[in-house]
C-alpha atoms as a PDB file:
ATOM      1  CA  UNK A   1      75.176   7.656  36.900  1.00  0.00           C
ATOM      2  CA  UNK A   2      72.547   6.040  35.005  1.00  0.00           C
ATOM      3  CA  UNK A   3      70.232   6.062  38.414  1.00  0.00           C
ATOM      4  CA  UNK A   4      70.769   9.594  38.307  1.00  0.00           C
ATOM      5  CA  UNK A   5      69.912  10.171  34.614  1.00  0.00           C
ATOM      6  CA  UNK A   6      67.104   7.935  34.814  1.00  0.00           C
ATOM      7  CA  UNK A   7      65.357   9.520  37.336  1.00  0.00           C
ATOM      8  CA  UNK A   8      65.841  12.540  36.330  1.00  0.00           C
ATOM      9  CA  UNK A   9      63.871  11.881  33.027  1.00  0.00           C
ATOM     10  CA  UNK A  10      61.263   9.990  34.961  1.00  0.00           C
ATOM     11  CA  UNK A  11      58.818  12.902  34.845  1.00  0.00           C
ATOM     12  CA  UNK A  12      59.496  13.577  31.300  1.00  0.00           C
ATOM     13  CA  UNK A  13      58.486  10.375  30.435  1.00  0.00           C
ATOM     14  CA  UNK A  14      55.650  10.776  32.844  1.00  0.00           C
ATOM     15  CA  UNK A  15      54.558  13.630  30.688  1.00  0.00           C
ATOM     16  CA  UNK A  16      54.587  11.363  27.574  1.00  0.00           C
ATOM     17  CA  UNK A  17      52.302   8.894  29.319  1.00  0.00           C
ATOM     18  CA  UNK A  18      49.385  11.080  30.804  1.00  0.00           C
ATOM     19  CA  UNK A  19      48.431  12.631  27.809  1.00  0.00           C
ATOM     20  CA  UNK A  20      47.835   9.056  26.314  1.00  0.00           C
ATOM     21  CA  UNK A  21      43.376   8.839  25.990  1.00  0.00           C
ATOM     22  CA  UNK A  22      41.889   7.580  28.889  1.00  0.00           C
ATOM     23  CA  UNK A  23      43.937   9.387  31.478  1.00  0.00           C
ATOM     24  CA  UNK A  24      43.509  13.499  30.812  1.00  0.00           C
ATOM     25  CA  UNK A  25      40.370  13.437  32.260  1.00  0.00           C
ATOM     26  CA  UNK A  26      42.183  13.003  35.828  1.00  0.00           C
ATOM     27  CA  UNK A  27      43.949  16.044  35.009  1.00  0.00           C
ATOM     28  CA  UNK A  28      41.053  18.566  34.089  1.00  0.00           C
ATOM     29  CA  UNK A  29      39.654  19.123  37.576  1.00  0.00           C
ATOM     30  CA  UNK A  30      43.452  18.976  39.253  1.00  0.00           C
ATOM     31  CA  UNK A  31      44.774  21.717  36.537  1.00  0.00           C
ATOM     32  CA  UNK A  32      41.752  24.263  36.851  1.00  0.00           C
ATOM     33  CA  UNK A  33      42.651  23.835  40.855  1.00  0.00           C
ATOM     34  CA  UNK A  34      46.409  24.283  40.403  1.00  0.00           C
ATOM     35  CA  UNK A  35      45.484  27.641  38.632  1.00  0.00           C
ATOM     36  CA  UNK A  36      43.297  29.250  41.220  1.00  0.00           C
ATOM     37  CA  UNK A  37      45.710  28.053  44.052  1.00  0.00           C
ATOM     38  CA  UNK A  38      48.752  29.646  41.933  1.00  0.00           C
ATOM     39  CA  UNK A  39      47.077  32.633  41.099  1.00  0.00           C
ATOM     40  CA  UNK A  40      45.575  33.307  44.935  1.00  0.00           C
ATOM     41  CA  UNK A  41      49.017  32.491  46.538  1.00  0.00           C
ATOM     42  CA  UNK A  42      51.168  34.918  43.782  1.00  0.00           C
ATOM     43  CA  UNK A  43      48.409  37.642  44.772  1.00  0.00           C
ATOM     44  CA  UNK A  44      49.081  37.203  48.570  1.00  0.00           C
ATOM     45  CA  UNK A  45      52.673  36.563  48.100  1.00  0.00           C
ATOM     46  CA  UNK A  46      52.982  39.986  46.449  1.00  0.00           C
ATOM     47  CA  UNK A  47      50.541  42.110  48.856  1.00  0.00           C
ATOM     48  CA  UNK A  48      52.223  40.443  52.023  1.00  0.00           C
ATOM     49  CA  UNK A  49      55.655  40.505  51.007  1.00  0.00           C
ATOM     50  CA  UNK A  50      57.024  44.248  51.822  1.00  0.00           C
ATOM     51  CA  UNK A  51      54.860  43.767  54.912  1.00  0.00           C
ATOM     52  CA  UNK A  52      56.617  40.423  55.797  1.00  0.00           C
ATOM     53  CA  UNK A  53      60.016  42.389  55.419  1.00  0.00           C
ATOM     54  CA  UNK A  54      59.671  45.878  56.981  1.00  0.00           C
ATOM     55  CA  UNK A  55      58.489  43.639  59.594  1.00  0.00           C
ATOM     56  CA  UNK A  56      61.458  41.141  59.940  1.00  0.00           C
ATOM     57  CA  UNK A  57      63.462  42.996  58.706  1.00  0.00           C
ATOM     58  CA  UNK A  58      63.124  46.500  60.229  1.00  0.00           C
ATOM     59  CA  UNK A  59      65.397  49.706  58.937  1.00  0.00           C
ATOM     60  CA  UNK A  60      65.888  51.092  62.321  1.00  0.00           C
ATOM     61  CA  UNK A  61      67.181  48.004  63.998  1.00  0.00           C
ATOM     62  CA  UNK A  62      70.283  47.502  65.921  1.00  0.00           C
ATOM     63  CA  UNK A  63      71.551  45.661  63.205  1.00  0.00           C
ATOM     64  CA  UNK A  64      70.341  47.137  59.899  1.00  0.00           C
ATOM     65  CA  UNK A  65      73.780  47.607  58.500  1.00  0.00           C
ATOM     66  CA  UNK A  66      73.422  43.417  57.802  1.00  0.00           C
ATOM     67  CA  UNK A  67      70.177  44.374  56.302  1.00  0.00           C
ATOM     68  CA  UNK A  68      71.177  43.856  52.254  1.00  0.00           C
ATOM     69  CA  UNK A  69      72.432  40.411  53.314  1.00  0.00           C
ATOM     70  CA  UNK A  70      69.433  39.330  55.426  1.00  0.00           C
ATOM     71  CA  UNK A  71      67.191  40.581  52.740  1.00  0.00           C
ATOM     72  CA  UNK A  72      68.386  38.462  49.978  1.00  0.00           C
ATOM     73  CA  UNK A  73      68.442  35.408  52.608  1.00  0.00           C
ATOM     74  CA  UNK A  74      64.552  36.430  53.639  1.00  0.00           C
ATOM     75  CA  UNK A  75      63.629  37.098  50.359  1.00  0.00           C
ATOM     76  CA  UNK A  76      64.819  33.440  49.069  1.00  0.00           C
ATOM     77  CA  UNK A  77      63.032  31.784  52.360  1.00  0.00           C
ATOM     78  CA  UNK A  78      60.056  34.017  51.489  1.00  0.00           C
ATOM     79  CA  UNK A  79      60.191  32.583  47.713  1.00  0.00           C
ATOM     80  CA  UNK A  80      60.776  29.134  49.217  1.00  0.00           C
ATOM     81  CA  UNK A  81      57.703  29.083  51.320  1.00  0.00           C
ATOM     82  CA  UNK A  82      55.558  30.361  48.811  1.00  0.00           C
ATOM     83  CA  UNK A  83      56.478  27.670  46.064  1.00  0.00           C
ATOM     84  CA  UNK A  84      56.773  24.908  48.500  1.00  0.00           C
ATOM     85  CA  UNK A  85      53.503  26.391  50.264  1.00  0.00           C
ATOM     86  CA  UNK A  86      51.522  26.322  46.680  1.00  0.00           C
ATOM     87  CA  UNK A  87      52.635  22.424  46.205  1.00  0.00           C
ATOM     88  CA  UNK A  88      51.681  21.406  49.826  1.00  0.00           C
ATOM     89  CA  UNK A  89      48.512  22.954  48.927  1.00  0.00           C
ATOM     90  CA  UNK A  90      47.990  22.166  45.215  1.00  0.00           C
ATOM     91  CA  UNK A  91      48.559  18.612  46.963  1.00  0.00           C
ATOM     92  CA  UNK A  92      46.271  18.594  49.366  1.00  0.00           C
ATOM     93  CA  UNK A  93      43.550  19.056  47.336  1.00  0.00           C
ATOM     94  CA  UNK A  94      44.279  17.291  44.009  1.00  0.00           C
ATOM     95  CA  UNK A  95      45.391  13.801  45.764  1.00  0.00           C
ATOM     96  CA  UNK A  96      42.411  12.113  45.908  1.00  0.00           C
ATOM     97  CA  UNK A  97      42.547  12.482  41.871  1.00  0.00           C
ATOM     98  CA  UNK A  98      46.026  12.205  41.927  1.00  0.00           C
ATOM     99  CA  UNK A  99      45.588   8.515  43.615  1.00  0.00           C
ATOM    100  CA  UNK A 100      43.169   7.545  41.096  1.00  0.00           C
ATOM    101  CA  UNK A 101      45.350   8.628  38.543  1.00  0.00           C
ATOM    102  CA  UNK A 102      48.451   7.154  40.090  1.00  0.00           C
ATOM    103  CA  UNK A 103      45.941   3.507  40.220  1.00  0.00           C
ATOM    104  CA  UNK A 104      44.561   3.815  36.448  1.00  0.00           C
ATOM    105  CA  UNK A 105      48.463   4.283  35.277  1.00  0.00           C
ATOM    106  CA  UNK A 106      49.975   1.297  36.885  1.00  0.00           C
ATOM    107  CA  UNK A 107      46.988  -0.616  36.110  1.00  0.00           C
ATOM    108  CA  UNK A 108      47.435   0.395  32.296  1.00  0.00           C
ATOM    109  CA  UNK A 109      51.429  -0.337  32.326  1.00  0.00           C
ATOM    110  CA  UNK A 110      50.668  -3.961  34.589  1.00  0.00           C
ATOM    111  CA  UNK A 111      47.427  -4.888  33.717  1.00  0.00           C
ATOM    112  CA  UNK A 112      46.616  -5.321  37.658  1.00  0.00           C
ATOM    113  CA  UNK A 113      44.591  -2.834  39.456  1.00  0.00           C
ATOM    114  CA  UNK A 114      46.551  -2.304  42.901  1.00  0.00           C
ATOM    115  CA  UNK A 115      44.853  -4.136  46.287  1.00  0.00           C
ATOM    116  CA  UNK A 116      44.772  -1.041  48.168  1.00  0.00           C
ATOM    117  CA  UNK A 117      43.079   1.414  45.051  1.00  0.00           C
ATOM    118  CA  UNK A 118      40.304   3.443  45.888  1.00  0.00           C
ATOM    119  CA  UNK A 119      37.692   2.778  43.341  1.00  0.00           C
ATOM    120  CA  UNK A 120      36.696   6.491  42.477  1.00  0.00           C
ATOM    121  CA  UNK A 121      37.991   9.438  43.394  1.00  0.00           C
ATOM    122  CA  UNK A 122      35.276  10.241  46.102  1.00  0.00           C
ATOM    123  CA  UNK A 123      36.466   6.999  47.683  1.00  0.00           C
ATOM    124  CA  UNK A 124      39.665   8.121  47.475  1.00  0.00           C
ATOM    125  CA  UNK A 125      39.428  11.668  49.430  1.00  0.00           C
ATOM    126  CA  UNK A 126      39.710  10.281  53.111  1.00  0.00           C
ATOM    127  CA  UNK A 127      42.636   7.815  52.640  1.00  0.00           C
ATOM    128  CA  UNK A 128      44.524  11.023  50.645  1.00  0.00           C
ATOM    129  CA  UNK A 129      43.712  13.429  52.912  1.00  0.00           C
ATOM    130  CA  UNK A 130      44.692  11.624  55.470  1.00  0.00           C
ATOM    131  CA  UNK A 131      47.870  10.806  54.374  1.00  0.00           C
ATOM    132  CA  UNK A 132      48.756  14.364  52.716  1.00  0.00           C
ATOM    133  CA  UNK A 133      48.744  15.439  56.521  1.00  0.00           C
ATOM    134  CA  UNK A 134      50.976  12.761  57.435  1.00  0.00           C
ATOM    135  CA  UNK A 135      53.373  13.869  55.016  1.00  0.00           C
ATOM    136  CA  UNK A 136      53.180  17.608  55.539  1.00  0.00           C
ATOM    137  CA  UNK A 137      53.582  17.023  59.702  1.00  0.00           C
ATOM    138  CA  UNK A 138      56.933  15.351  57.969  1.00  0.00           C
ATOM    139  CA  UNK A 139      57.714  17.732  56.135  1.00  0.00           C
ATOM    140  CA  UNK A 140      57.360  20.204  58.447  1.00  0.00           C
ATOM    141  CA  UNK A 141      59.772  18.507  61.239  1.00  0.00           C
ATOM    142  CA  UNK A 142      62.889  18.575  58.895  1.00  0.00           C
ATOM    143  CA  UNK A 143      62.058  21.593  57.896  1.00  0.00           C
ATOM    144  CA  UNK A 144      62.448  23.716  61.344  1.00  0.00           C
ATOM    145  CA  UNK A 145      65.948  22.607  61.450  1.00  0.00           C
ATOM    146  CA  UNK A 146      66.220  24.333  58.196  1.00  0.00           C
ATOM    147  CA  UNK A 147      64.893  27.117  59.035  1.00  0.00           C
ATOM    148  CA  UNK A 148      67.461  27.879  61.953  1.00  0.00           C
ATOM    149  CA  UNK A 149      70.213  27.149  59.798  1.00  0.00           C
ATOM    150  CA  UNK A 150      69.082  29.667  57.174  1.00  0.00           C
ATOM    151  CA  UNK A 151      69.034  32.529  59.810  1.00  0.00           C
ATOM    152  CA  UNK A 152      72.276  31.698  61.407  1.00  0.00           C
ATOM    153  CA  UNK A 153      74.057  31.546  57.828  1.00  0.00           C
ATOM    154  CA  UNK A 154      73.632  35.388  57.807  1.00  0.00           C
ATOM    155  CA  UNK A 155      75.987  35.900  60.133  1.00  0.00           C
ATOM    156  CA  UNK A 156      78.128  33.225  59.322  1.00  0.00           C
ATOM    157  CA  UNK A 157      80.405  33.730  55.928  1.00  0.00           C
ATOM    158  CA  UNK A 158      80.309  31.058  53.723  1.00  0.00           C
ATOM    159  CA  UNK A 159      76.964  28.625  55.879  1.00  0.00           C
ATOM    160  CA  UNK A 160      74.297  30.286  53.473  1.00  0.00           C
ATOM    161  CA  UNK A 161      75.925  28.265  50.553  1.00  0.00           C
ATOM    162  CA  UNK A 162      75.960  25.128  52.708  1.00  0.00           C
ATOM    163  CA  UNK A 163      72.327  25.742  53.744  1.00  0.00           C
ATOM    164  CA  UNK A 164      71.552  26.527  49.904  1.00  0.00           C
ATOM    165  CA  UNK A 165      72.094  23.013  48.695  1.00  0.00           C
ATOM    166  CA  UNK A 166      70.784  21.339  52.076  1.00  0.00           C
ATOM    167  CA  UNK A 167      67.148  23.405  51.306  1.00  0.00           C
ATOM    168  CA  UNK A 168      67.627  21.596  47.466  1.00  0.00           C
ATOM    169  CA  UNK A 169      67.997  18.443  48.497  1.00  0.00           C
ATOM    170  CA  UNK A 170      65.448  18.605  50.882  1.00  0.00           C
ATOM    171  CA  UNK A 171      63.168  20.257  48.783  1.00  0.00           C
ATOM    172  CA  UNK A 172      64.285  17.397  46.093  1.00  0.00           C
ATOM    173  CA  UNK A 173      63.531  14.824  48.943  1.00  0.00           C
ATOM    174  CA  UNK A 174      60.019  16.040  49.935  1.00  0.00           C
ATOM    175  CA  UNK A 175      58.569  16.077  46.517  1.00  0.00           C
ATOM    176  CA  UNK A 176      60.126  12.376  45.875  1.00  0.00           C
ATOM    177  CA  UNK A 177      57.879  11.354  48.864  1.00  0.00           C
ATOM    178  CA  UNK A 178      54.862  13.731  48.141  1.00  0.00           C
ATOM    179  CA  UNK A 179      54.632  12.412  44.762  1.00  0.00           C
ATOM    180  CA  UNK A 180      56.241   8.840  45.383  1.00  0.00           C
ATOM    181  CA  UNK A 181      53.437   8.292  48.018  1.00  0.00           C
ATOM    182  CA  UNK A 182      50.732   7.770  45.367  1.00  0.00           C
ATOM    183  CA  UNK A 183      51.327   4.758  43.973  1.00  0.00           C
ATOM    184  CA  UNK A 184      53.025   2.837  46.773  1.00  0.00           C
ATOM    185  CA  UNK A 185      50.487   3.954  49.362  1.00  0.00           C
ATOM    186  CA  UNK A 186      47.828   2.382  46.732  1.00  0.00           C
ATOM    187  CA  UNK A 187      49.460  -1.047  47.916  1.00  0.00           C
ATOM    188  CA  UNK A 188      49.088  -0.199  51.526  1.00  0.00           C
ATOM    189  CA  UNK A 189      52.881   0.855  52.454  1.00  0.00           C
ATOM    190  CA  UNK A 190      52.880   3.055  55.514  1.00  0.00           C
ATOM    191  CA  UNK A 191      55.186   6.034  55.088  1.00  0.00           C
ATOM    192  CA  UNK A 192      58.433   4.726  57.204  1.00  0.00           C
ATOM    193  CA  UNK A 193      58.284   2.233  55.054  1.00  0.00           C
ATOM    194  CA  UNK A 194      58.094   3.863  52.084  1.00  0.00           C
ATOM    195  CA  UNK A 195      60.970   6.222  52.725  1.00  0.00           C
ATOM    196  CA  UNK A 196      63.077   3.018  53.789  1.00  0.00           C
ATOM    197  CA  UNK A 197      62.214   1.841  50.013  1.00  0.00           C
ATOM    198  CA  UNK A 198      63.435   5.388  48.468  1.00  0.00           C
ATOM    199  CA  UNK A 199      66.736   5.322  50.442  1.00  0.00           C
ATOM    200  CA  UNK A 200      67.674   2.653  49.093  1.00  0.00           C
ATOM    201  CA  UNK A 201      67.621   3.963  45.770  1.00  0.00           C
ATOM    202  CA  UNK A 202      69.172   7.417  47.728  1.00  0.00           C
ATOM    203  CA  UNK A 203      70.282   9.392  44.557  1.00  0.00           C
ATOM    204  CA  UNK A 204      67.886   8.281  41.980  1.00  0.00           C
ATOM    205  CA  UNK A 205      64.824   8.931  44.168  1.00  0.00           C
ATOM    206  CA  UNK A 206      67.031  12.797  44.712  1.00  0.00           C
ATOM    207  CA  UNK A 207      67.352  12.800  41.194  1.00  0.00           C
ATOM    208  CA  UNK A 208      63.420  12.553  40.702  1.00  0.00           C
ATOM    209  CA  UNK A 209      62.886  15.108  42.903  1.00  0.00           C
ATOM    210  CA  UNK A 210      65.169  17.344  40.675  1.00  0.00           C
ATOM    211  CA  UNK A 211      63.601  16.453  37.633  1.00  0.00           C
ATOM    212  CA  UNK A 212      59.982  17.270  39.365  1.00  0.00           C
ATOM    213  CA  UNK A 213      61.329  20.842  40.429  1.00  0.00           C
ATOM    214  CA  UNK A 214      62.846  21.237  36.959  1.00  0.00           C
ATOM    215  CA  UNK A 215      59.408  20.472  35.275  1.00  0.00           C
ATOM    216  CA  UNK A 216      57.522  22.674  37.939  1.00  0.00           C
ATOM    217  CA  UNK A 217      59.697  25.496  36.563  1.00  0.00           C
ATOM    218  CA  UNK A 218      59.420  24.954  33.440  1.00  0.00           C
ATOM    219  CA  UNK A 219      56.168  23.718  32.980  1.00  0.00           C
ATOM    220  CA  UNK A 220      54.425  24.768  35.386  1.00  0.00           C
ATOM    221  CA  UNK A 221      50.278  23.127  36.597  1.00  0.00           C
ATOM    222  CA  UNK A 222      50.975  20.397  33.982  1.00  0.00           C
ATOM    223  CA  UNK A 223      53.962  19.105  36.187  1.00  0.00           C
ATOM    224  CA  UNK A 224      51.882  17.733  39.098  1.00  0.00           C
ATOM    225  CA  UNK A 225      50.023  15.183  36.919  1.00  0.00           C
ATOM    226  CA  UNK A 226      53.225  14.178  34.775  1.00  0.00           C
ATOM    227  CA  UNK A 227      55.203  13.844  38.479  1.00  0.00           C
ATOM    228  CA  UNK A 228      52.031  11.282  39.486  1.00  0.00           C
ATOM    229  CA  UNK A 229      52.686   9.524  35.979  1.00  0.00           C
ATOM    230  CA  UNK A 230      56.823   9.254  36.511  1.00  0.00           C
ATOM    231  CA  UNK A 231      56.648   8.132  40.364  1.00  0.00           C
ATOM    232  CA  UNK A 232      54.160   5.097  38.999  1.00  0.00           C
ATOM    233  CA  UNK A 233      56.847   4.241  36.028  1.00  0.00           C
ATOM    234  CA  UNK A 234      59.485   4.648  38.950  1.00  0.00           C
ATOM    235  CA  UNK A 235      57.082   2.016  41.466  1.00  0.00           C
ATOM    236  CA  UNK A 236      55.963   0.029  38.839  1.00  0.00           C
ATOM    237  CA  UNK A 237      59.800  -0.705  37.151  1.00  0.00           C
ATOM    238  CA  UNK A 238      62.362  -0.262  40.086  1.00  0.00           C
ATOM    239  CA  UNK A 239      60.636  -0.228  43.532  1.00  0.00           C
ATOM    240  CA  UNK A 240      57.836  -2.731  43.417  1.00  0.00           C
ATOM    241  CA  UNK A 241      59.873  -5.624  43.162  1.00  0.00           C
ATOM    242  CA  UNK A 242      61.986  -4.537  46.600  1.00  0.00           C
ATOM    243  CA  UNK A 243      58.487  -4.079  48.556  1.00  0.00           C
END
């Protein structure tokens, strides 16, 4: 239980940390990003949307009399892909800042500067890039299976709340290792490894994820930098030591 509570506040506490001087100006150039990228995607995400459904979802099919249901079950994968889309993104292009930042932090709360660091954040672009990609391609394999599952719940009573907390947990899962990644992959830990680290701390690195979604909601483009400042405190206190 404490595992659980613990990570849970881990990006709270995050929060608390990256506002200290010295590390907001990693967050300036991620945050004005964050913005555009939310505001482009909510503009698409509107203008596509009754496209994406008349499409898939067609009022003269053989089966339109399932159409309420499906809707509600398109509508939440639509939803899905479009947050989970904007944080892929957001991602992609903050993590050479957000592996700087993730450096600095553990630095400050250690007082050493991790082997594998980038020294700048232009140094730093390749190496996140790189490994960004590796994570989506990840990502994107356990989330096909997912996928199927949410179109067969519609026509099987009861599967769409089974397939409701699997997309959670895997959505709790993938943004422990997108934002987990930062700080042990700036002390060279390839990604198997890294995910063999998180499961064995199974529910707290879950719970992390939670708290990460909760702040997204709540707080919205400040979350990604406070996530980057909780998954160093979670490295620097818990996981380093089992590396």
């Amino acid at each position: 239980m404490n595992g659980l509570i613990d990570g849970l506040l881990l990006p709270l506490q995050g929060l608390r940390l990256v506002f200290r001087p010295g590390f907001r100006r990693y967050m300036i150039v991620p945050l004005l990003l964050n913005i555009v990228i939310f505001w482009l995607l909510a503009w698409l995400g509107t203008h596509y949307f009754d496209g994406f459904m008349n499409h898939y979802l067609p009022e003269d099919a053989w089966w339109s009399f399932l159409r309420p249901v499906l809707w509600v079950v398109f509508a939440l994968a639509y939803a899905m892909l479009m947050f989970y889309g904007f944080t892929i993104l957001a991602n992609l292009i903050a993590s050479p800042f957000n592996s700087v930042l993730a450096a600095r932090l553990e630095e400050h709360l250690t007082g050493q500067r991790p082997d594998g660091a980038q020294t700048g954040v232009l140094a730093a672009i390749g190496p996140a890039v790189r490994a960004e990609l590796n994570k989506l391609l990840y990502m994107a394999s356990r989330m096909v299976p997912l996928l199927i599952l949410l179109a067969v719940s519609a026509l099987i009573p009861g599967l769409n709340l089974v397939v409701t907390v699997l997309w959670l947990l895997a959505g709790f899962w993938f943004l422990t290792l997108e934002y987990l990644d930062y700080p042990m992959a700036n002390h060279d830990l390839p990604p198997q490894r890294q995910r063999e680290l998180l499961r064995q701390r199974r529910f707290k690195s879950l719970a992390f994820g939670a708290g990460v979604t909760g702040m997204m909601l709540v707080l919205g483009f400040v979350a990604m930098p406070a996530s980057v400042a909780g998954a160093t405190l979670y490295w620097v206190r818990d996981l380093r030591a089992r590396a």
